[in-house]
N, C-alpha and C. Protein backbone atom coordinates (compact mmCIF):
# COMPACT_ATOMS: atom_id res chain seq x y z
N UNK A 1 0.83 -1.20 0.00
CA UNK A 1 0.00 0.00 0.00
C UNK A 1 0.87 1.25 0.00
N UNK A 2 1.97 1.33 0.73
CA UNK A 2 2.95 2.56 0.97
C UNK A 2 3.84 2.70 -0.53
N UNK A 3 4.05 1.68 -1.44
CA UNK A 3 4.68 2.01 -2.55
C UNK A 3 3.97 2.47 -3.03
N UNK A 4 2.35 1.92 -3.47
CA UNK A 4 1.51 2.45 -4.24
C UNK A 4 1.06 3.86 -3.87
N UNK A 5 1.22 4.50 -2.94
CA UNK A 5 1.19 5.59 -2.92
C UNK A 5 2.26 6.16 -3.13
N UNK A 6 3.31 6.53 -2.82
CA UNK A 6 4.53 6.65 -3.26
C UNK A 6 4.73 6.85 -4.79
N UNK A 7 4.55 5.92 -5.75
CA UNK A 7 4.43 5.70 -6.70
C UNK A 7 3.12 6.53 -7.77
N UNK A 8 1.97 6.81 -7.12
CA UNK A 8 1.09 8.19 -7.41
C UNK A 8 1.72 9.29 -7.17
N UNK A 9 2.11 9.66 -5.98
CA UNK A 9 2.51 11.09 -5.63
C UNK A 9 3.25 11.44 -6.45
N UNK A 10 4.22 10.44 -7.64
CA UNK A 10 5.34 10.97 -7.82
C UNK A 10 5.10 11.41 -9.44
N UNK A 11 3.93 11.64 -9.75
CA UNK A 11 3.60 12.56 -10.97
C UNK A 11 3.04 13.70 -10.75
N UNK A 12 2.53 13.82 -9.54
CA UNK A 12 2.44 15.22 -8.90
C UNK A 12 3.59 16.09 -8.81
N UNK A 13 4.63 14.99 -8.05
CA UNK A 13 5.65 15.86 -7.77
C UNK A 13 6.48 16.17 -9.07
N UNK A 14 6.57 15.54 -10.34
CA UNK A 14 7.08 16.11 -11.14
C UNK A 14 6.31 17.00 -11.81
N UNK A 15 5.03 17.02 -11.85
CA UNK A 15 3.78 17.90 -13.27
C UNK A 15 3.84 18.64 -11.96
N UNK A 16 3.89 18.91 -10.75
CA UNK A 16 3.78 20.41 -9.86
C UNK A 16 4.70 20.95 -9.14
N UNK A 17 5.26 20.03 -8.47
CA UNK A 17 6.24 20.54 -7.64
C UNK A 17 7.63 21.24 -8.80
N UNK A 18 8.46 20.40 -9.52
CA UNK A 18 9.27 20.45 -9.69
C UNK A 18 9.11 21.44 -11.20
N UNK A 19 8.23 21.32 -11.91
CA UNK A 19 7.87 22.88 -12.52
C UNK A 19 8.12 24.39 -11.60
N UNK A 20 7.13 24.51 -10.28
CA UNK A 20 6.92 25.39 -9.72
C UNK A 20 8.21 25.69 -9.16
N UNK A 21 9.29 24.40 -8.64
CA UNK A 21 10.74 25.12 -8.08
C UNK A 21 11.90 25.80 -9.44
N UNK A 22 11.52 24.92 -10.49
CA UNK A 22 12.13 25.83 -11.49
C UNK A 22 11.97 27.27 -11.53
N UNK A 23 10.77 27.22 -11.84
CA UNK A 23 10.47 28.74 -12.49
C UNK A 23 10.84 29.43 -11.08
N UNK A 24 10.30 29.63 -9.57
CA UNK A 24 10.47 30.30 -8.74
C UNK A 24 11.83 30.13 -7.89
N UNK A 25 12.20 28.77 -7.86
CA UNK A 25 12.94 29.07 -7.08
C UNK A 25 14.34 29.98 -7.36
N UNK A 26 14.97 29.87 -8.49
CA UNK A 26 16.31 31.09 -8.67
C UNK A 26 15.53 32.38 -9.18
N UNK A 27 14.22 32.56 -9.35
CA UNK A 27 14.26 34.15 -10.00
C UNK A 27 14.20 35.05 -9.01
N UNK A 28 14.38 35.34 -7.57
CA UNK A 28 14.91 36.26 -6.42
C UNK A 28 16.25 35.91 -6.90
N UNK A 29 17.11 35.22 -7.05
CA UNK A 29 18.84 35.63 -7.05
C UNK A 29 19.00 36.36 -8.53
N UNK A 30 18.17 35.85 -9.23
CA UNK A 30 18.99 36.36 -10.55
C UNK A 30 18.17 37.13 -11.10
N UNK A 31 16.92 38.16 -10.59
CA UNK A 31 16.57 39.61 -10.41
C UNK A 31 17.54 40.30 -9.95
N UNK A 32 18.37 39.78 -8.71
CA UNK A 32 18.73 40.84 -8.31
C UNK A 32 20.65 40.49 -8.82
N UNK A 33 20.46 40.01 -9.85
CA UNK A 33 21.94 39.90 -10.82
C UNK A 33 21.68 40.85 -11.68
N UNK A 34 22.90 41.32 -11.73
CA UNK A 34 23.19 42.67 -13.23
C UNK A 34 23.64 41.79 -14.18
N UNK A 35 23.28 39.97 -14.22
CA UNK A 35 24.47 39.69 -15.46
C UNK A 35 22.88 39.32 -16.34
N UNK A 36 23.79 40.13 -18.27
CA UNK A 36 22.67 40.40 -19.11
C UNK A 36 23.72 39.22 -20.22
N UNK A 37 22.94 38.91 -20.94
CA UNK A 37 23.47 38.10 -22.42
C UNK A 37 22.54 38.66 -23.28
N UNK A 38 23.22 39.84 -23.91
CA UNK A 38 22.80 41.29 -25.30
C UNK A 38 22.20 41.66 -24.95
N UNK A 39 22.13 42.26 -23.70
CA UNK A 39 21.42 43.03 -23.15
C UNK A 39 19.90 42.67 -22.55
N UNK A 40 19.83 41.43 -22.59
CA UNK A 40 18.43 40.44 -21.60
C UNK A 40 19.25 40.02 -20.84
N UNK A 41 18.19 40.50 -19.22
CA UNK A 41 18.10 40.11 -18.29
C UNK A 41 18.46 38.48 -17.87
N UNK A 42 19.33 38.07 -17.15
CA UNK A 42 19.15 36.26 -16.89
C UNK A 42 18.00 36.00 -16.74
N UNK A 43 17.18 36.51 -15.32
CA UNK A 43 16.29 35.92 -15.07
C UNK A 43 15.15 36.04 -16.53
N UNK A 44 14.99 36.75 -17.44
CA UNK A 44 13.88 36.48 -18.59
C UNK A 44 14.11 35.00 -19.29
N UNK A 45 15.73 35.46 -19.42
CA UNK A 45 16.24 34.15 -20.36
C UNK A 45 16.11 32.70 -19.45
N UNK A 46 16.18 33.08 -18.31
CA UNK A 46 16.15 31.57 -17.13
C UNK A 46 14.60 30.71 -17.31
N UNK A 47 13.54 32.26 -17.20
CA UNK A 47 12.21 31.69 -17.47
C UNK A 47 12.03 31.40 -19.18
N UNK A 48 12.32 31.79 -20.00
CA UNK A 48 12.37 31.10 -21.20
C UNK A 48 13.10 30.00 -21.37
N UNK A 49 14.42 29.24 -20.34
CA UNK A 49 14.54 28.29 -20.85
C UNK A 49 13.80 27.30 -20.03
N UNK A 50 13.01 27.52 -18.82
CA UNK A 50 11.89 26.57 -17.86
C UNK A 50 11.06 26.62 -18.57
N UNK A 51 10.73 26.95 -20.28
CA UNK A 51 9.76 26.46 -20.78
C UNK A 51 10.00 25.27 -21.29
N UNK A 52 10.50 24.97 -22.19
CA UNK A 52 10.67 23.39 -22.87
C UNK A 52 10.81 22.10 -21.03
N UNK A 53 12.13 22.50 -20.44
CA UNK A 53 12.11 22.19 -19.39
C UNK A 53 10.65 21.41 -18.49
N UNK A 54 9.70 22.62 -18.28
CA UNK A 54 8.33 22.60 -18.14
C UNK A 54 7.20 21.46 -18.93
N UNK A 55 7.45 21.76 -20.09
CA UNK A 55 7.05 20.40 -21.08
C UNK A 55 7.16 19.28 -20.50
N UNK A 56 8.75 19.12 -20.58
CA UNK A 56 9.33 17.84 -20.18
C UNK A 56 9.11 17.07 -19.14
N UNK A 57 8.66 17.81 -17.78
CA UNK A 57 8.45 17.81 -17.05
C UNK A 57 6.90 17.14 -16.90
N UNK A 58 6.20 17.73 -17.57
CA UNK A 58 4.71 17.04 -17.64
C UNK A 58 4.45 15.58 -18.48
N UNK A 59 5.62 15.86 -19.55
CA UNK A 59 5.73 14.57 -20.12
C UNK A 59 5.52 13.40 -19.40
N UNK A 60 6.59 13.57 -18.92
CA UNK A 60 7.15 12.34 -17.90
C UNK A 60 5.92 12.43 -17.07
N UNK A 61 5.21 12.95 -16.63
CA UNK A 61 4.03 12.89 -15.88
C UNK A 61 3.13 12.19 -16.09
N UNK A 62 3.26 12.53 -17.15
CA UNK A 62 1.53 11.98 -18.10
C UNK A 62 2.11 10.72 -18.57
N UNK A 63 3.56 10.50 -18.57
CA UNK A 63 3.61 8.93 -19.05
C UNK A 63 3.47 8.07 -17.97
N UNK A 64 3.99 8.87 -16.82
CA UNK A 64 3.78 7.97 -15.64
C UNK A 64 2.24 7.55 -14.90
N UNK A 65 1.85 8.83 -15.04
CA UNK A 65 0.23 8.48 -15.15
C UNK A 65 -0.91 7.41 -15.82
N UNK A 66 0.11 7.50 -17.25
CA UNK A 66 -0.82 6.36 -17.99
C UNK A 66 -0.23 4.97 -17.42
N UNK A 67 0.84 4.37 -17.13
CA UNK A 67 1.52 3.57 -16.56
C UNK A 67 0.85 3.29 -15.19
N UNK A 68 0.27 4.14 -14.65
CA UNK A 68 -0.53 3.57 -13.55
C UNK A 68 -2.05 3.18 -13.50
N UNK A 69 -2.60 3.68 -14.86
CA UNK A 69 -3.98 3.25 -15.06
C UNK A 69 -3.40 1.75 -15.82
């Protein structure tokens, strides 16, 4: 019973948790960075690259999901 739960939670934790620490967790340090690549901000370019990232992230979710039905 304790794996099988275990084993649910853990498409949550990738389709929510681990999206939500991307995107939030470094954009307080690297707002308050002056370092630019041509003149964009890190943190814009950080959240543009937690997009594909983000995808990927649900991927694996939804495959793991179907794997449990």
């Amino acid at each position: 019973m304790r794996g099988r739960i275990k084993r649910r939670s853990m498409p949550l934790i990738i389709g929510l948790l681990l999206p939500f620490l991307l995107v939030l967790g470094p954009v307080p340090f690297l707002y308050g960075a002056s370092w630019r690549l041509e003149g964009i901000p890190m943190a814009v370019i950080w959240l543009f690259v937690c997009i594909p990232l983000i995808a990927f992230c649900l991927l694996i979710a939804s495959r793991l999901t179907d794997e449990d039905a």
